[in-house]
C-alpha atoms as a PDB file:
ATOM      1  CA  UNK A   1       2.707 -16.998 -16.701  1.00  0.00           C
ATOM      2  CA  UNK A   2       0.138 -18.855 -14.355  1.00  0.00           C
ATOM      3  CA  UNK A   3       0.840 -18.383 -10.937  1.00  0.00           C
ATOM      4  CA  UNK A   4       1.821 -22.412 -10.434  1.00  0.00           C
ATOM      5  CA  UNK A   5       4.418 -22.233 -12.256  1.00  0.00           C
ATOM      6  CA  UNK A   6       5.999 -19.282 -10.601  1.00  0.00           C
ATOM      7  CA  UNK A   7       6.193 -20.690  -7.225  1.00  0.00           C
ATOM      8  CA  UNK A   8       7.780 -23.636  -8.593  1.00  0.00           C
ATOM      9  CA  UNK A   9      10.431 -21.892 -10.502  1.00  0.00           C
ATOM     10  CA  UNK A  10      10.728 -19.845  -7.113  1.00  0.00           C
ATOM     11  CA  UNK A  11      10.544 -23.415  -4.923  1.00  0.00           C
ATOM     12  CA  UNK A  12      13.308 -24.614  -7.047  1.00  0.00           C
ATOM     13  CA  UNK A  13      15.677 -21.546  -7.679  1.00  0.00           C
ATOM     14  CA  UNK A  14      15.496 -20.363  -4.132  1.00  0.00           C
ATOM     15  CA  UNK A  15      14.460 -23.535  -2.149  1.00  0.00           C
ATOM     16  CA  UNK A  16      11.194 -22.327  -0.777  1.00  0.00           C
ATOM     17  CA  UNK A  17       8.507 -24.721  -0.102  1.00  0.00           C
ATOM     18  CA  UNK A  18       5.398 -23.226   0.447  1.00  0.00           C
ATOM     19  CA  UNK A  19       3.184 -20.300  -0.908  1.00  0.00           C
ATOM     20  CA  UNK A  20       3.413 -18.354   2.523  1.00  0.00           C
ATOM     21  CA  UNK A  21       7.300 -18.319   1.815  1.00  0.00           C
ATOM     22  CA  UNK A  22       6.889 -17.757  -1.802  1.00  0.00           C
ATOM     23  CA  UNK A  23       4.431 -14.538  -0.549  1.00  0.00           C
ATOM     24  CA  UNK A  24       6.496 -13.224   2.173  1.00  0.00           C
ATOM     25  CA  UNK A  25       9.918 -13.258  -0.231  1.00  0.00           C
ATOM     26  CA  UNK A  26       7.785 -11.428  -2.646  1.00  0.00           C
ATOM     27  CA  UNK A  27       6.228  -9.097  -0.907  1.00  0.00           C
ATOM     28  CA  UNK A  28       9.508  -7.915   1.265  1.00  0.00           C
ATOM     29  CA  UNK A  29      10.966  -7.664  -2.165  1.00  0.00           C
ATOM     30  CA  UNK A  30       8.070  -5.257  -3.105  1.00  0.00           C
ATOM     31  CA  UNK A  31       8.711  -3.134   0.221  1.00  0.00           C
ATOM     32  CA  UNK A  32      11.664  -3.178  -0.394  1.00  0.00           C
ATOM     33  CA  UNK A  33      11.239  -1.237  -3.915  1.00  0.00           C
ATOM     34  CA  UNK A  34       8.475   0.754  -2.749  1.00  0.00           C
ATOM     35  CA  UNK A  35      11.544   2.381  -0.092  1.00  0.00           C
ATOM     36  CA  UNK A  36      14.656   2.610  -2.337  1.00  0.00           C
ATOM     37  CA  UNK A  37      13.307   3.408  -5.961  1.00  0.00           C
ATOM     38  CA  UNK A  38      10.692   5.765  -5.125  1.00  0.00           C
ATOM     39  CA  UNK A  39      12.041   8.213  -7.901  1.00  0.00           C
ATOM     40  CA  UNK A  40      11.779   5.066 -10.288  1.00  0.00           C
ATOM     41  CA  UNK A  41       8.239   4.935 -11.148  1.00  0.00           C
ATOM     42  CA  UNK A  42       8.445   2.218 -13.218  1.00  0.00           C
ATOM     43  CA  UNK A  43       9.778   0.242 -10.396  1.00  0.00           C
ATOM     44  CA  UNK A  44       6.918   1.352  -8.222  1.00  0.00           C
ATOM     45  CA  UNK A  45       4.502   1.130 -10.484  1.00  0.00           C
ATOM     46  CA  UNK A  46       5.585  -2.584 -11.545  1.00  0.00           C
ATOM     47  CA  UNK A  47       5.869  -3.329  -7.847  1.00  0.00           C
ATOM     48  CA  UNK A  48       2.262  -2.125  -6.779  1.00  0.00           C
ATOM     49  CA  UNK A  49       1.031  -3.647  -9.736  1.00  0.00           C
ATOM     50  CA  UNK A  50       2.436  -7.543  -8.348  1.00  0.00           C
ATOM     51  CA  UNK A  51       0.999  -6.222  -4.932  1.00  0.00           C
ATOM     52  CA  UNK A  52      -2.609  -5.200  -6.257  1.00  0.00           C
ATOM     53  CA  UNK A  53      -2.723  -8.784  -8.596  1.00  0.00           C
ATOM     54  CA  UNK A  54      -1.597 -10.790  -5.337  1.00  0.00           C
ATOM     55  CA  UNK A  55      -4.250  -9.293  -3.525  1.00  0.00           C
ATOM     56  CA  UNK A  56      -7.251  -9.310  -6.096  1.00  0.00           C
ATOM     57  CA  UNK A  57      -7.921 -12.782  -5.117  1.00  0.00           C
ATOM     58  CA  UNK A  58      -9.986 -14.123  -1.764  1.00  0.00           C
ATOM     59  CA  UNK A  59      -7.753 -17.136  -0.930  1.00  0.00           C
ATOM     60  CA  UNK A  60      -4.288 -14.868  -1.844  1.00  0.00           C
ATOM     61  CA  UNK A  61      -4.885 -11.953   0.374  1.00  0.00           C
ATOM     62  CA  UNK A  62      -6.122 -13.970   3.143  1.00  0.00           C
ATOM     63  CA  UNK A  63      -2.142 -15.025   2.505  1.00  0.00           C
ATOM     64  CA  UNK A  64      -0.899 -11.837   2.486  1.00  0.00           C
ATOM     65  CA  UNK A  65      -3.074 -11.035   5.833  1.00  0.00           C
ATOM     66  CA  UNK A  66      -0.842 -13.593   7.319  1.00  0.00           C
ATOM     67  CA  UNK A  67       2.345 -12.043   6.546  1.00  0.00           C
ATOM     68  CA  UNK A  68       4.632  -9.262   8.719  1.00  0.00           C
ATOM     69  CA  UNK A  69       5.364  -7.418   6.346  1.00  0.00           C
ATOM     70  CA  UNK A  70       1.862  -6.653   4.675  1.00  0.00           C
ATOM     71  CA  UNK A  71       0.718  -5.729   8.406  1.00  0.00           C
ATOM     72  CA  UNK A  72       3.472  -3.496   8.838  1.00  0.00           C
ATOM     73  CA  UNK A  73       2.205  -2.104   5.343  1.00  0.00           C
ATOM     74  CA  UNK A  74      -0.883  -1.183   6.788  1.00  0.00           C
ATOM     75  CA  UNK A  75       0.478   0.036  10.274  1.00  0.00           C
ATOM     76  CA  UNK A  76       3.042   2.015   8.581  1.00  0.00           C
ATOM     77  CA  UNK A  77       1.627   3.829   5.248  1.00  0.00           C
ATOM     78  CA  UNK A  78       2.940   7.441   5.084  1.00  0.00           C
ATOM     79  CA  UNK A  79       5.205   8.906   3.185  1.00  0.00           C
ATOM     80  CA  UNK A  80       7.994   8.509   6.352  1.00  0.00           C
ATOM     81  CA  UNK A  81       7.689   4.771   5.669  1.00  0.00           C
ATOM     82  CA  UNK A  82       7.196   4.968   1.982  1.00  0.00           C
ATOM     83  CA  UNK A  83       8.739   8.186   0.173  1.00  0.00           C
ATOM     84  CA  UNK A  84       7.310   7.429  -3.131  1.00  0.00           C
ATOM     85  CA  UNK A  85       4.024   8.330  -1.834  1.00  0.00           C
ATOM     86  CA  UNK A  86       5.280  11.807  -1.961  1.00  0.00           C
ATOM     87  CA  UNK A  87       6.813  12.124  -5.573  1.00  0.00           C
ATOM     88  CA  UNK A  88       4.378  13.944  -8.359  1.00  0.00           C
ATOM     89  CA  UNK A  89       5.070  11.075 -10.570  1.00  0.00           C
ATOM     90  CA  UNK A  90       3.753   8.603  -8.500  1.00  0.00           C
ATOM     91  CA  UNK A  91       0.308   9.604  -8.196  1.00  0.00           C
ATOM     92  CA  UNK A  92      -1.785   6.949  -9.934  1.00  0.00           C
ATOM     93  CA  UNK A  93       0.825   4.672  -8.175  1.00  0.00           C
ATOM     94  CA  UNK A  94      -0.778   6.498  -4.693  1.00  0.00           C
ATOM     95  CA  UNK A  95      -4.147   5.232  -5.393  1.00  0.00           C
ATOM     96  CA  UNK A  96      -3.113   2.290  -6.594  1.00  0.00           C
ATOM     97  CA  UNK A  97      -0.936   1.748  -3.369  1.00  0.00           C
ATOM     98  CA  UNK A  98      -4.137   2.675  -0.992  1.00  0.00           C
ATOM     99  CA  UNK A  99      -6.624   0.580  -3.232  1.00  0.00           C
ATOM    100  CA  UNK A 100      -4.629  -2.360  -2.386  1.00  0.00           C
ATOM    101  CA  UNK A 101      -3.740  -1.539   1.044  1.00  0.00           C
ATOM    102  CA  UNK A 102      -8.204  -0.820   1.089  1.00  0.00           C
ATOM    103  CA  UNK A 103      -8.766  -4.108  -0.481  1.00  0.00           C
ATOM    104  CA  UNK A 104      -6.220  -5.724   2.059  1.00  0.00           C
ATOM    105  CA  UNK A 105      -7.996  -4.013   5.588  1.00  0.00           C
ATOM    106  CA  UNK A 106     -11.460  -4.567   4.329  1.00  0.00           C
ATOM    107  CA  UNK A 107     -11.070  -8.776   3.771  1.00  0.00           C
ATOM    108  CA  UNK A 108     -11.254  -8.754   7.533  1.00  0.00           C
ATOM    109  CA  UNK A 109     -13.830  -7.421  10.235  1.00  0.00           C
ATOM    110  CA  UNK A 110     -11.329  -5.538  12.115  1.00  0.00           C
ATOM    111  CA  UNK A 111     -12.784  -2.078  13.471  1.00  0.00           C
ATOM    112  CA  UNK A 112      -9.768  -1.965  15.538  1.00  0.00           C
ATOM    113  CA  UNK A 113      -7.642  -2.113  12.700  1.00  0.00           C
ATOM    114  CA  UNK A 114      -9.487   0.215  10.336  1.00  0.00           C
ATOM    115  CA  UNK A 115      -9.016   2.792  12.998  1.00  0.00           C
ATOM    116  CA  UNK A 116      -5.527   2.230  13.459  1.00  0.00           C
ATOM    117  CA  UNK A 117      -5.158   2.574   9.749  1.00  0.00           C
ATOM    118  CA  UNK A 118      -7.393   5.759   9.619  1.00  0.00           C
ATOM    119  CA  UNK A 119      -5.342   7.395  12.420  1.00  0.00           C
ATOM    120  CA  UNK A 120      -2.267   9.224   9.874  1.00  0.00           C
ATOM    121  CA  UNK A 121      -5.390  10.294   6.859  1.00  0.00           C
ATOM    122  CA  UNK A 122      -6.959  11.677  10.005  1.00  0.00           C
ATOM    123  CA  UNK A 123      -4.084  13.715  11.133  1.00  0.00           C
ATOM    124  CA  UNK A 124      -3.388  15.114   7.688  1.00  0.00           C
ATOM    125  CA  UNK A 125      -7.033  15.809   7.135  1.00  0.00           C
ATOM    126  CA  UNK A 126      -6.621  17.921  10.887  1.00  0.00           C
ATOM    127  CA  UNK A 127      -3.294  19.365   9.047  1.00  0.00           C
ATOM    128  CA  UNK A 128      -5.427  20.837   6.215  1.00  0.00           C
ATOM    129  CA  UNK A 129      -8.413  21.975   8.224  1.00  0.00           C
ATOM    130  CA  UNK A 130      -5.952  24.244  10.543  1.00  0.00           C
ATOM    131  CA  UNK A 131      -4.612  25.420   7.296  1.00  0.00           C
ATOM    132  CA  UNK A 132      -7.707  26.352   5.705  1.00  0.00           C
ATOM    133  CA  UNK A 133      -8.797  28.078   8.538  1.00  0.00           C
ATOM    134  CA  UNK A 134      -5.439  30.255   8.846  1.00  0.00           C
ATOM    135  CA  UNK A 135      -6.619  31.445   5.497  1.00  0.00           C
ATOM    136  CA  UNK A 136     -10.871  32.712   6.403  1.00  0.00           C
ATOM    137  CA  UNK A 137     -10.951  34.984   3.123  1.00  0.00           C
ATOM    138  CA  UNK A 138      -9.594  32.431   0.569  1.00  0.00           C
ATOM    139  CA  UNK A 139     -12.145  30.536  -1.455  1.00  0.00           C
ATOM    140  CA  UNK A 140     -12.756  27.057  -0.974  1.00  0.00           C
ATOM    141  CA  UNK A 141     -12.275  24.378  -3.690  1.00  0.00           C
ATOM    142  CA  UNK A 142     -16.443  22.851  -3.655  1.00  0.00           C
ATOM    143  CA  UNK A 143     -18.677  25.643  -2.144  1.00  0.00           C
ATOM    144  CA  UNK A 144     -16.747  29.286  -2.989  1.00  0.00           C
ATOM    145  CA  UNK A 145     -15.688  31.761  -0.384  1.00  0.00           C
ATOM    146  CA  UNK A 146     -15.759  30.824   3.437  1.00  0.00           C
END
């Protein structure tokens, strides 16, 4: 279905007038599914799917820039915020989920932002290191023993 005629079976079903309503009803809808169903991967995976095509285009995820909740997204990206990202299941829906979120932080010139955003990876990266190293005879995964 092309995207004009979803916002105006949306404008006329729920009253909504313009494509930063349309955007922001959808995409608190997809939050909202990415919180409750995360043992329902074909929820999340139909979900991050709508997410990733909203965002594939310039003038759309300039939109979504403009919303709450998609900053919130990238503020808050763990699994404490979003507990699918820590089901098996859902792992192609993890890279999908980050791809978009990537996609998202890198339409604007925001170093600020990027580290922000960087800040939880970095901690879990910090996580494994200490891990690793509580380990020294183990082998590592690229280059053999330590």
């Amino acid at each position: 279905m092309h995207s004009s005629k979803v916002y105006t079976q949306l404008s006329e079903r729920m009253g909504l007038h313009d494509h930063l309503m349309v955007m922001n009803v959808t995409v608190t809808k997809i939050t909202s599914n990415l919180k409750s169903f995360a043992q329902c991967h074909k929820v999340v995976e139909a979900s991050l799917t709508l997410l990733q095509d909203l965002a594939v285009g310039f003038m759309s995820g300039k939109l979504l820039l403009r919303l709450d909740a998609v900053n919130l997204m990238l503020q808050n990206h763990t699994a404490e915020h979003f507990p699918f990202l820590n089901a098996y299941s859902n792992t192609k829906n993890r890279t999908i989920f980050y791809a978009t979120l990537g996609r998202l932080l890198f339409m604007e010139d925001n170093p600020t932002q990027f580290h922000e955003f960087m800040k939880p990876i970095g901690a879990l990266c910090d996580k494994l290191q200490v891990r690793v190293g509580a380990f020294p005879n183990q082998y590592t995964l690229f280059n053999g023993p330590l």
